[in-house]
C-alpha atoms as a PDB file:
ATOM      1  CA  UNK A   1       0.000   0.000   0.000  1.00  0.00           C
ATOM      2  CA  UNK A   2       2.937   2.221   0.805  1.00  0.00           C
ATOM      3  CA  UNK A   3       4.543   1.840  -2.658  1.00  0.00           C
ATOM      4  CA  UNK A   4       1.250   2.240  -4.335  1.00  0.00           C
ATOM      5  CA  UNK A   5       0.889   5.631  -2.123  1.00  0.00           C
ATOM      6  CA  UNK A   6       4.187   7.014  -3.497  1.00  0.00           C
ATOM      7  CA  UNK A   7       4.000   5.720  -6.904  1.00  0.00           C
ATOM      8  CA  UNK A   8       0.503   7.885  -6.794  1.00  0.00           C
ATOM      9  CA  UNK A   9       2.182  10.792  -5.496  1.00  0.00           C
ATOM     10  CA  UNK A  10       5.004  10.449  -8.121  1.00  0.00           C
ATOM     11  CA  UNK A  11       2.710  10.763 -10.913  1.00  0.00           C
ATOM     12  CA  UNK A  12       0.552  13.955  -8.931  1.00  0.00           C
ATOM     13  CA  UNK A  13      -2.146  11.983  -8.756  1.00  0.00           C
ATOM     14  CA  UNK A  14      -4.294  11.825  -5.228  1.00  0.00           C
ATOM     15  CA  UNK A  15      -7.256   9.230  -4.613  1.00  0.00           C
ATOM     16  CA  UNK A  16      -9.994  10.962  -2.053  1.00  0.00           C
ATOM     17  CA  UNK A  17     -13.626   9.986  -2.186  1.00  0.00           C
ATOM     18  CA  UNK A  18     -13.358   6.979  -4.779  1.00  0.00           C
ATOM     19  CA  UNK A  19     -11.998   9.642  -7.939  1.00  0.00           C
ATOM     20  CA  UNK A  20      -8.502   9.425  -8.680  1.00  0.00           C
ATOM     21  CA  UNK A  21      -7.880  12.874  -9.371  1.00  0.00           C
ATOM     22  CA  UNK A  22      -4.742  15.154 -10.914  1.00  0.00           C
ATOM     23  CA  UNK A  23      -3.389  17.095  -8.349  1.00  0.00           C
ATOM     24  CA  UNK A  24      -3.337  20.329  -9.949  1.00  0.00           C
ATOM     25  CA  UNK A  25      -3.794  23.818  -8.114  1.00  0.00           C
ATOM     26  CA  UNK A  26      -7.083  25.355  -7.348  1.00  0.00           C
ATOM     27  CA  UNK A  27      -8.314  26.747 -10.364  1.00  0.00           C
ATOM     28  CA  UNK A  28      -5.696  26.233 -12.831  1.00  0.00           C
ATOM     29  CA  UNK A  29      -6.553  27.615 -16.181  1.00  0.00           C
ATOM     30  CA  UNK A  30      -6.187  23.974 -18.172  1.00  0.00           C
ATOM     31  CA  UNK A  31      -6.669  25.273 -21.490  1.00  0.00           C
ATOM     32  CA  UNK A  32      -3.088  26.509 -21.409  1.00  0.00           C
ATOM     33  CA  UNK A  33      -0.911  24.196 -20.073  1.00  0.00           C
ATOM     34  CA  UNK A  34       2.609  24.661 -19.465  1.00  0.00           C
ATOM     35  CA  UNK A  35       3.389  21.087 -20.416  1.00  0.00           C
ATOM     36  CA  UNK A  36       3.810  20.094 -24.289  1.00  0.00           C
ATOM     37  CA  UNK A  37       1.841  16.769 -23.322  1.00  0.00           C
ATOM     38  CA  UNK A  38      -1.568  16.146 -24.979  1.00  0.00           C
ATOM     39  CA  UNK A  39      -3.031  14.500 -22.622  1.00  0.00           C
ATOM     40  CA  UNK A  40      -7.177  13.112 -22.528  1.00  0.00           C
ATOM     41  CA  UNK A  41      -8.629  11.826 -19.583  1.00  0.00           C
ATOM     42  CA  UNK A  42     -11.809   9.686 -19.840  1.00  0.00           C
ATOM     43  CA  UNK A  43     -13.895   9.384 -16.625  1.00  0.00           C
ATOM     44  CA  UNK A  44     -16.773   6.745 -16.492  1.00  0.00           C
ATOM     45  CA  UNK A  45     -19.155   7.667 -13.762  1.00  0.00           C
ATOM     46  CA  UNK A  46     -22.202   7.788 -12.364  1.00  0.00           C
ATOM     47  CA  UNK A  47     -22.703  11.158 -11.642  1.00  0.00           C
ATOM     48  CA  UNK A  48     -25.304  14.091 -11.494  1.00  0.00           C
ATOM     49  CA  UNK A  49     -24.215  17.186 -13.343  1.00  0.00           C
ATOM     50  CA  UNK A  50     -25.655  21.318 -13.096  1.00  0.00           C
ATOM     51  CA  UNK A  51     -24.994  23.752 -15.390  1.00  0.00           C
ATOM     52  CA  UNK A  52     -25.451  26.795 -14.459  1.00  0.00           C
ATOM     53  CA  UNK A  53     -25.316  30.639 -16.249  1.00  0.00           C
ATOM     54  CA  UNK A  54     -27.015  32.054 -19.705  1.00  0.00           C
ATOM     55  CA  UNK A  55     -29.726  29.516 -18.655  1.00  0.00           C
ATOM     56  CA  UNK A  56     -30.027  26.161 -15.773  1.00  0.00           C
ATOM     57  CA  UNK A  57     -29.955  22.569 -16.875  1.00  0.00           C
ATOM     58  CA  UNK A  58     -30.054  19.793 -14.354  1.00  0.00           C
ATOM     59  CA  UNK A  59     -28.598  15.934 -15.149  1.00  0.00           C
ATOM     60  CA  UNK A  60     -30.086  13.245 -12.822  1.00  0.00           C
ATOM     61  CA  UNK A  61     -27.596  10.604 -11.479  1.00  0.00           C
ATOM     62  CA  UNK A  62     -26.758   8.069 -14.231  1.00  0.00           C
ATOM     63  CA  UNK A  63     -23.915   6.482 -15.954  1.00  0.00           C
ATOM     64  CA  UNK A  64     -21.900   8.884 -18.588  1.00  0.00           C
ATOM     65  CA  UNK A  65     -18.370   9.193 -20.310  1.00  0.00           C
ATOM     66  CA  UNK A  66     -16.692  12.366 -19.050  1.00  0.00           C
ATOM     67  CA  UNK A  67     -14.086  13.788 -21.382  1.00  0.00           C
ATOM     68  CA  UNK A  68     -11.819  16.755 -19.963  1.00  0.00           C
ATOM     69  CA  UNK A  69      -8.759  17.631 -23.187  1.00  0.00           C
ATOM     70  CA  UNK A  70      -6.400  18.986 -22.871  1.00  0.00           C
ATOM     71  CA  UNK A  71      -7.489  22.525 -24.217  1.00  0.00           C
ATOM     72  CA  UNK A  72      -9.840  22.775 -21.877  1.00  0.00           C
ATOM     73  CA  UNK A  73     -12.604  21.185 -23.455  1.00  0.00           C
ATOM     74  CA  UNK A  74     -15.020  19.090 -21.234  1.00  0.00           C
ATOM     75  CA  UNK A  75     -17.657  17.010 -22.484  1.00  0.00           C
ATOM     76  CA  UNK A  76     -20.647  14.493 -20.598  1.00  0.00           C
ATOM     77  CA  UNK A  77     -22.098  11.754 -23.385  1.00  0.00           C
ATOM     78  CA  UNK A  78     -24.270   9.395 -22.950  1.00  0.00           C
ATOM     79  CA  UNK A  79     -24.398   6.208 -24.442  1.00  0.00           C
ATOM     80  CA  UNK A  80     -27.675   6.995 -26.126  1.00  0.00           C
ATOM     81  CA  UNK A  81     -28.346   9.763 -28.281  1.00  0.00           C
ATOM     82  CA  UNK A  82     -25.659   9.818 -31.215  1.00  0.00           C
ATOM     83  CA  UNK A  83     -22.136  11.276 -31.225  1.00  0.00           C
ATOM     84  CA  UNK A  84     -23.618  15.065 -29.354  1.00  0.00           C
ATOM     85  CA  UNK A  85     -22.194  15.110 -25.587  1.00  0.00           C
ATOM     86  CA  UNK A  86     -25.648  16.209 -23.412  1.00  0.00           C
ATOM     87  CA  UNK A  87     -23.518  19.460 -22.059  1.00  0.00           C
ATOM     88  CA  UNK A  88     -20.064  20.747 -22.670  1.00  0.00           C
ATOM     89  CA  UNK A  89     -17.776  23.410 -21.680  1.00  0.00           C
ATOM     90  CA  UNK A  90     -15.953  24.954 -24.338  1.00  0.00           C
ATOM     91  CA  UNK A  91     -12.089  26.602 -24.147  1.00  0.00           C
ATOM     92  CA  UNK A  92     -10.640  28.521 -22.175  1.00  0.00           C
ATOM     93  CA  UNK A  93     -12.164  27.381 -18.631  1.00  0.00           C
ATOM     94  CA  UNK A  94     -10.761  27.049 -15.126  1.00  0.00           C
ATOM     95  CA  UNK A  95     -11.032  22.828 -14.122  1.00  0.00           C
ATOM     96  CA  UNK A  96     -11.105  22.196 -10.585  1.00  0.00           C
ATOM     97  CA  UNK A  97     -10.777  18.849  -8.941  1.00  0.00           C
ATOM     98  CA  UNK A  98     -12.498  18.112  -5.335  1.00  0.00           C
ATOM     99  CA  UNK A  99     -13.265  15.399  -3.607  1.00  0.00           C
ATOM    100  CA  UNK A 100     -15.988  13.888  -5.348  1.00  0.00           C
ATOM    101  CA  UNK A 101     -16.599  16.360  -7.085  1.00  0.00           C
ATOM    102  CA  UNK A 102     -15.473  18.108 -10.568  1.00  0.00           C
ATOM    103  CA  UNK A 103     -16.314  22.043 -11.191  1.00  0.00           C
ATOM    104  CA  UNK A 104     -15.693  23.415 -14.629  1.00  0.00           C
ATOM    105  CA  UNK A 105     -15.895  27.704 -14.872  1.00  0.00           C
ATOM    106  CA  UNK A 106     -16.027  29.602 -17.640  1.00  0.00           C
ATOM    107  CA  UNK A 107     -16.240  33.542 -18.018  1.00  0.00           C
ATOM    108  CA  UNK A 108     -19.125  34.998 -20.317  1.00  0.00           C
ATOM    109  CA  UNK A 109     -19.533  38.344 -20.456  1.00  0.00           C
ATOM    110  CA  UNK A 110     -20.138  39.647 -17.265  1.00  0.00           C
ATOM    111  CA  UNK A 111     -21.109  36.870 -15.933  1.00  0.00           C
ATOM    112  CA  UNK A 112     -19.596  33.052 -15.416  1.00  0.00           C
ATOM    113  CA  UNK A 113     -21.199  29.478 -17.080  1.00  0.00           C
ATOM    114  CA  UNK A 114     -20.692  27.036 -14.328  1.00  0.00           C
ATOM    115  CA  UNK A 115     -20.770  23.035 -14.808  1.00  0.00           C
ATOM    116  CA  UNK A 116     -20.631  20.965 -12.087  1.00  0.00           C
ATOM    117  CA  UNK A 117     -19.790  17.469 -11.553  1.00  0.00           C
ATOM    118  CA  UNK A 118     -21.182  14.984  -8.612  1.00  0.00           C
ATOM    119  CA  UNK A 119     -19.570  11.868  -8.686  1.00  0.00           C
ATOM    120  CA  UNK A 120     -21.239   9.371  -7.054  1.00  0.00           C
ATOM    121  CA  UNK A 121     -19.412   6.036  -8.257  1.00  0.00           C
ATOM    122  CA  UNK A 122     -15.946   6.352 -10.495  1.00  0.00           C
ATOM    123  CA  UNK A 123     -15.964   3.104 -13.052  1.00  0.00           C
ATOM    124  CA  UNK A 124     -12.954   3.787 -15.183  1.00  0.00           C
ATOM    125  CA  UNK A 125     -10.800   6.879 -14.872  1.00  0.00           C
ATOM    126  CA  UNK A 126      -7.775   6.565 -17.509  1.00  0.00           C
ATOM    127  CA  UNK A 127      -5.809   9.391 -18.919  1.00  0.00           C
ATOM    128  CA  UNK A 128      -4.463   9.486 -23.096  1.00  0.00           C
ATOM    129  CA  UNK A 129      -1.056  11.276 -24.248  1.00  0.00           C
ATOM    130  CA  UNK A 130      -2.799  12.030 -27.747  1.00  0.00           C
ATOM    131  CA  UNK A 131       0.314  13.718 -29.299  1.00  0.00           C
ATOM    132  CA  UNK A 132       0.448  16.780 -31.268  1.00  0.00           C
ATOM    133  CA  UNK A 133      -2.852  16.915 -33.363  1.00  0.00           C
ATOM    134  CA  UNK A 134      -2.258  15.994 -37.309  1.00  0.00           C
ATOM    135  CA  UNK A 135      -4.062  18.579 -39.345  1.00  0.00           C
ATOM    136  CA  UNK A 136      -7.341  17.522 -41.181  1.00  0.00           C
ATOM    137  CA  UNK A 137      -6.757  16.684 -44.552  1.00  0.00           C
ATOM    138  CA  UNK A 138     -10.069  17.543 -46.413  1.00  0.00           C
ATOM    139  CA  UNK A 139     -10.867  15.214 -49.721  1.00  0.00           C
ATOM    140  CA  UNK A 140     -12.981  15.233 -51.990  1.00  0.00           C
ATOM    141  CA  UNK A 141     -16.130  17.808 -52.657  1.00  0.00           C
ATOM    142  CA  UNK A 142     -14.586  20.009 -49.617  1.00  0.00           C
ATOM    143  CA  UNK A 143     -11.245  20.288 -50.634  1.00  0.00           C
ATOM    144  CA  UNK A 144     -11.999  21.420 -54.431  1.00  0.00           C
ATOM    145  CA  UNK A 145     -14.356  24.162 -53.006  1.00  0.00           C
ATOM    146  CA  UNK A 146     -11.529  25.343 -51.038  1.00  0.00           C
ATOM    147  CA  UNK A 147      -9.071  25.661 -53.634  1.00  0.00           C
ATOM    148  CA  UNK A 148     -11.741  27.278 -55.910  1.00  0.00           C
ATOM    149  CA  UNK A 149     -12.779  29.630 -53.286  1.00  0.00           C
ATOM    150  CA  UNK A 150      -9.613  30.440 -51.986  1.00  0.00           C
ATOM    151  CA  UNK A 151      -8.785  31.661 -55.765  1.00  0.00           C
ATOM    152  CA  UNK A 152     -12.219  33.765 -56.057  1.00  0.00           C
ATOM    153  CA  UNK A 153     -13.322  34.339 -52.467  1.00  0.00           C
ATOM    154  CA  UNK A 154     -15.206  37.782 -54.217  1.00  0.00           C
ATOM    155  CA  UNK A 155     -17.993  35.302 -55.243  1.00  0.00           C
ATOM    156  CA  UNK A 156     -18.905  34.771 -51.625  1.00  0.00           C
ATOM    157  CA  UNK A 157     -19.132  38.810 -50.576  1.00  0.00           C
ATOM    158  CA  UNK A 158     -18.161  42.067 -52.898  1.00  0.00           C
ATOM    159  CA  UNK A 159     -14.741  42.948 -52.412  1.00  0.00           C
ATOM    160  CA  UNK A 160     -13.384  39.915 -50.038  1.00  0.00           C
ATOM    161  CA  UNK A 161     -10.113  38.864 -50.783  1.00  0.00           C
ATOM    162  CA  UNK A 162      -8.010  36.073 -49.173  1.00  0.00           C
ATOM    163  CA  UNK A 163      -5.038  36.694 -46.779  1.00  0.00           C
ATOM    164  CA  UNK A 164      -4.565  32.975 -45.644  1.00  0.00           C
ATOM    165  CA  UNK A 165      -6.167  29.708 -46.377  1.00  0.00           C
ATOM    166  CA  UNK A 166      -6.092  27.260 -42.950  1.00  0.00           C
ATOM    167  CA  UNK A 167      -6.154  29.737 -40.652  1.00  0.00           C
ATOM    168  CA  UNK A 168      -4.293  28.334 -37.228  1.00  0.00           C
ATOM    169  CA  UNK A 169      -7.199  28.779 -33.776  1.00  0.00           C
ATOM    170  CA  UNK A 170      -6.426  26.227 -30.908  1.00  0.00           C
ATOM    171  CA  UNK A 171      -9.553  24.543 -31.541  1.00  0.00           C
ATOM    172  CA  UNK A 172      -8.414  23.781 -35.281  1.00  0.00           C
ATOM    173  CA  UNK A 173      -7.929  25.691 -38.365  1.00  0.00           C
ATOM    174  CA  UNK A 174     -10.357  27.628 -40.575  1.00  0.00           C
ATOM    175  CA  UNK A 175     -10.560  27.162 -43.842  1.00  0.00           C
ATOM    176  CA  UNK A 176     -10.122  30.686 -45.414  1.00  0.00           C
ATOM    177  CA  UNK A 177      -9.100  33.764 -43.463  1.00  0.00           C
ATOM    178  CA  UNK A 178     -10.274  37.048 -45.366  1.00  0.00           C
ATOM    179  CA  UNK A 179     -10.352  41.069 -45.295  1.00  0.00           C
ATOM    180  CA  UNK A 180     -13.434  42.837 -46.476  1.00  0.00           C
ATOM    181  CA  UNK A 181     -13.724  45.729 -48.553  1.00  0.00           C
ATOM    182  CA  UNK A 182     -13.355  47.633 -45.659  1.00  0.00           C
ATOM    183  CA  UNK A 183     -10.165  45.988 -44.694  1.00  0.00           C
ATOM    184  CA  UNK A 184     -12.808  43.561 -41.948  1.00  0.00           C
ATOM    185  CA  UNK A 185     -11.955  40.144 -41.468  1.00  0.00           C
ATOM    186  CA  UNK A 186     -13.979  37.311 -42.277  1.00  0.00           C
ATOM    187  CA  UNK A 187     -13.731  33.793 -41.261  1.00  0.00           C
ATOM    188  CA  UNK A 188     -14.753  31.794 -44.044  1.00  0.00           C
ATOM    189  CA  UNK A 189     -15.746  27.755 -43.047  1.00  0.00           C
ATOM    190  CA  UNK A 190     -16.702  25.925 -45.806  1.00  0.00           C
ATOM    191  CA  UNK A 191     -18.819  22.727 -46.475  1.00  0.00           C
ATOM    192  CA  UNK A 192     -20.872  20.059 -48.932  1.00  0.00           C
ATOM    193  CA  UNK A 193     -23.306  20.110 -46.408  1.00  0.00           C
ATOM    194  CA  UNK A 194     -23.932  22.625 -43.729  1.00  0.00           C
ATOM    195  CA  UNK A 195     -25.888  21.687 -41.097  1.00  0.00           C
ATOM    196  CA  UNK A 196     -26.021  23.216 -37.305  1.00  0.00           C
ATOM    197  CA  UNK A 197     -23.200  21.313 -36.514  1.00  0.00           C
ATOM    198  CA  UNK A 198     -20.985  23.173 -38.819  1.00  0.00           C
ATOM    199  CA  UNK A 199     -22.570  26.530 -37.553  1.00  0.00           C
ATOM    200  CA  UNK A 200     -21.758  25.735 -34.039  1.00  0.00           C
ATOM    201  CA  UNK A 201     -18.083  24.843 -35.460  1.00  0.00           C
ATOM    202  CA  UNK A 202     -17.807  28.259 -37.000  1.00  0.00           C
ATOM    203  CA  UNK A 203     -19.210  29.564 -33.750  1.00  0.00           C
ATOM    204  CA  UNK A 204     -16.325  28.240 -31.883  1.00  0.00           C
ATOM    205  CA  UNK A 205     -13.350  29.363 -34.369  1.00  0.00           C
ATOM    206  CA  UNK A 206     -14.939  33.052 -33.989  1.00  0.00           C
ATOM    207  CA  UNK A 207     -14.949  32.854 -30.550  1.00  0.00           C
ATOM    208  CA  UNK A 208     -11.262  31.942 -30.680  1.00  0.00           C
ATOM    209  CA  UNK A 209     -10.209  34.601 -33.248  1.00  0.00           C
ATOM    210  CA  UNK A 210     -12.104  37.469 -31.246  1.00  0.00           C
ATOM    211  CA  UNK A 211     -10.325  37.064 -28.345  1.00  0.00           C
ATOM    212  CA  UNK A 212      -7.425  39.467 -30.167  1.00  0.00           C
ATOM    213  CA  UNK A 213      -8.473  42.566 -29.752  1.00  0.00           C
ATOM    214  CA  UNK A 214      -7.208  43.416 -33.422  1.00  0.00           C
ATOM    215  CA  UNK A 215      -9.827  40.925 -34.578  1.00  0.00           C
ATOM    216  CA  UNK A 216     -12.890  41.529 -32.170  1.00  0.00           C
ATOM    217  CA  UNK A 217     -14.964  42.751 -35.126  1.00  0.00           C
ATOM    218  CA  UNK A 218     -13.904  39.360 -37.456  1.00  0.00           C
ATOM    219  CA  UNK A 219     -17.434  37.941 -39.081  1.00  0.00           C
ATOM    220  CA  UNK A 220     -17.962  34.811 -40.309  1.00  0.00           C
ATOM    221  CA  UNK A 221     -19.409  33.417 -43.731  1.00  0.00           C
ATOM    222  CA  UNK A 222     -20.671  29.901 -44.077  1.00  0.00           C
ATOM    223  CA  UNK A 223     -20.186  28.440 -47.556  1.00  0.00           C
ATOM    224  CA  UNK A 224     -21.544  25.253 -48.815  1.00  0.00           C
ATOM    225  CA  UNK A 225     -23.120  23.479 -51.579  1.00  0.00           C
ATOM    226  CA  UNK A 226     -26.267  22.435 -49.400  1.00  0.00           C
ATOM    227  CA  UNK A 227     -27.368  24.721 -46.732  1.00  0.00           C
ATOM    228  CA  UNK A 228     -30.214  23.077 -44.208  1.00  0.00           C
ATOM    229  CA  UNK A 229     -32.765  25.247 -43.105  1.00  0.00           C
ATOM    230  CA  UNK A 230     -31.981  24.165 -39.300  1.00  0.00           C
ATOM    231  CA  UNK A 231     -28.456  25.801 -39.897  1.00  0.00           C
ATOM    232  CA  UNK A 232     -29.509  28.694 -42.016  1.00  0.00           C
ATOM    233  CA  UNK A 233     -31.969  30.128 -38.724  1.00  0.00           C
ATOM    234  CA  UNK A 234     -29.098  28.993 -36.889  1.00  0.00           C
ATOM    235  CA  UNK A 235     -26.621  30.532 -38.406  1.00  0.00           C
ATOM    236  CA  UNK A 236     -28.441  34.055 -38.725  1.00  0.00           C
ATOM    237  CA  UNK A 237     -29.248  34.768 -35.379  1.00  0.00           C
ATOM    238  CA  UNK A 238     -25.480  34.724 -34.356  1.00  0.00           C
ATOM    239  CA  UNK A 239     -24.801  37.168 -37.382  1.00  0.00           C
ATOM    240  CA  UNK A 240     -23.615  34.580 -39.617  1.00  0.00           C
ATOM    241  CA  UNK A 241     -23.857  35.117 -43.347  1.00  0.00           C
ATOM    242  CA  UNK A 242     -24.614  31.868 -45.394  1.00  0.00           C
ATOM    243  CA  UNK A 243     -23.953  31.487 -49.140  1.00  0.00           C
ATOM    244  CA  UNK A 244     -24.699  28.301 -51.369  1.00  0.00           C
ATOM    245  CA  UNK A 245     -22.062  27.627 -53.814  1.00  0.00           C
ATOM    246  CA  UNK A 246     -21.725  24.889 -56.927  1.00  0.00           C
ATOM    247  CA  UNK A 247     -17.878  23.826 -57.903  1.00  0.00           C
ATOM    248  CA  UNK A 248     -18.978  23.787 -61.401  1.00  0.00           C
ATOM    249  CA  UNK A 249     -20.237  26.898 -61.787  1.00  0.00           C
ATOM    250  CA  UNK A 250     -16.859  28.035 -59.642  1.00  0.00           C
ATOM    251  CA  UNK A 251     -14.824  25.958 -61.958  1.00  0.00           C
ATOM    252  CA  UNK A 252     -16.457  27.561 -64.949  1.00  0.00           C
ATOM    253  CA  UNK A 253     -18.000  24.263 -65.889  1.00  0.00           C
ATOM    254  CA  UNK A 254     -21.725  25.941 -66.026  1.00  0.00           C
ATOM    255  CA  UNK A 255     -23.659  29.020 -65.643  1.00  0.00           C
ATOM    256  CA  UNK A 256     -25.334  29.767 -62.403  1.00  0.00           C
ATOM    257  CA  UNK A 257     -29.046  29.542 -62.331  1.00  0.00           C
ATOM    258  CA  UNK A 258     -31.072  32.384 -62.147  1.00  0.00           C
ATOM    259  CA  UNK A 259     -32.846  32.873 -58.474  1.00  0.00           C
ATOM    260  CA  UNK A 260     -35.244  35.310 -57.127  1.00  0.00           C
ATOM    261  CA  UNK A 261     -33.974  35.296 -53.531  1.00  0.00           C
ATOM    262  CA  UNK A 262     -30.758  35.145 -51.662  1.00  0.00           C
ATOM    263  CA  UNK A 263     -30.343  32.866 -49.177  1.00  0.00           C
END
């Protein structure tokens, strides 16, 4: 038991309550850490969770995946209900680890979102070195709109020109960073098919760029050959422009057809 104790405290890892938890200080920003480790830690648990801030959600005790990253990111899934986690946390947050007891903070506004993390029974609590992340490599439909857009981004908005394709965030890179013709940037994200998913994507890499003051104003612009209704609302009530594109009419391959309304 000894041995186990100290091979524990080697590693800064404490046991208290039945969670094995790092033993990081109180409030420790984890979406920058000072280590070049990727590391993932995947918690199964049955646990209650609250979320507290823009609005109140409540999770009754039950058995869920809990996924903290390395950036910050924390995630509760289900096994039910598809690949969407039931509430998440997005970068940068403050982690803290209690007894028991997990409490992720994040600062909106004025105010703070708060999720909080009762665990009741710890099942499995492993931890990941994930490496430095390879870049996405798009294929197919995706990539050729990027290239074609990339070389005529003015088809998407009067006057916008390109100043870097793959633009770096720490949440991944977006596809086309542009200037305006008032010199604005624009955050271009571009898909086959957009649905909310990819809105809330774009959401997140404008988040990220904003954060520099020299970019606070940077808009984004949704491209994509199909644009779901779902996505379009979506998309519009967090000022997002949408534009439906064709890569043969961008290659020159066929006229555009005539339309009555924008989208």
């Amino acid at each position: 038991m000894e041995d186990r104790q100290q091979d524990v405290r080697a590693h800064g890892r404490v046991t208290a309550g039945g969670l094995t938890t790092l033993r990081e200080p109180a409030g420790r920003d984890t979406s920058e850490s000072d280590s070049t480790v990727r590391r993932v830690r995947l918690i199964v648990a049955r646990c209650e969770v609250s979320y507290s801030g823009r609005l109140s959600a409540y999770l009754p005790e039950s058995t869920r995946l809990l996924m903290l990253k390395s950036d910050g990111s924390v995630l509760v899934h289900a096994d039910a209900g598809g690949y969407k986690p039931l509430n998440w946390m997005t970068p940068p947050t403050v982690v803290e680890h209690e007894a028991g007891r997990i409490v992720v903070r994040k600062r909106a506004g004025k105010s703070e979102d708060r999720l909080e993390i009762v665990l009741h029974e710890v099942l499995s609590d492993v931890e990941h070195e994930m490496g430095e992340a390879a870049a996405l490599e798009k294929d197919g439909v995706e990539r050729h709109l990027q290239e074609e857009l990339a070389a005529q981004p003015h088809v998407l908005a009067d006057g916008l020109r390109l100043d870097r394709r793959e633009w770096p965030t720490d949440l991944g890179p977006v596809d086309l960073m542009c200037r305006d013709a008032d010199d604005g940037w624009v955050a271009v994200e571009i898909k086959r098919v957009a649905t909310i998913d990819a809105v809330e994507q774009l959401t997140r890499y404008l988040e990220r760029i904003r954060l520099d003051p020299a970019r606070a104003e940077c808009r984004g612009i949704l491209a994509a050959e199909q644009l779901k209704p779902q996505a379009v609302t979506l998309a519009h009530a967090r000022g997002i422009d949408c534009v439906r594109v064709e890569l043969a009419v961008l290659r020159g391959e066929r006229e555009p057809e005539l339309t009555l309304f924008a989208v």
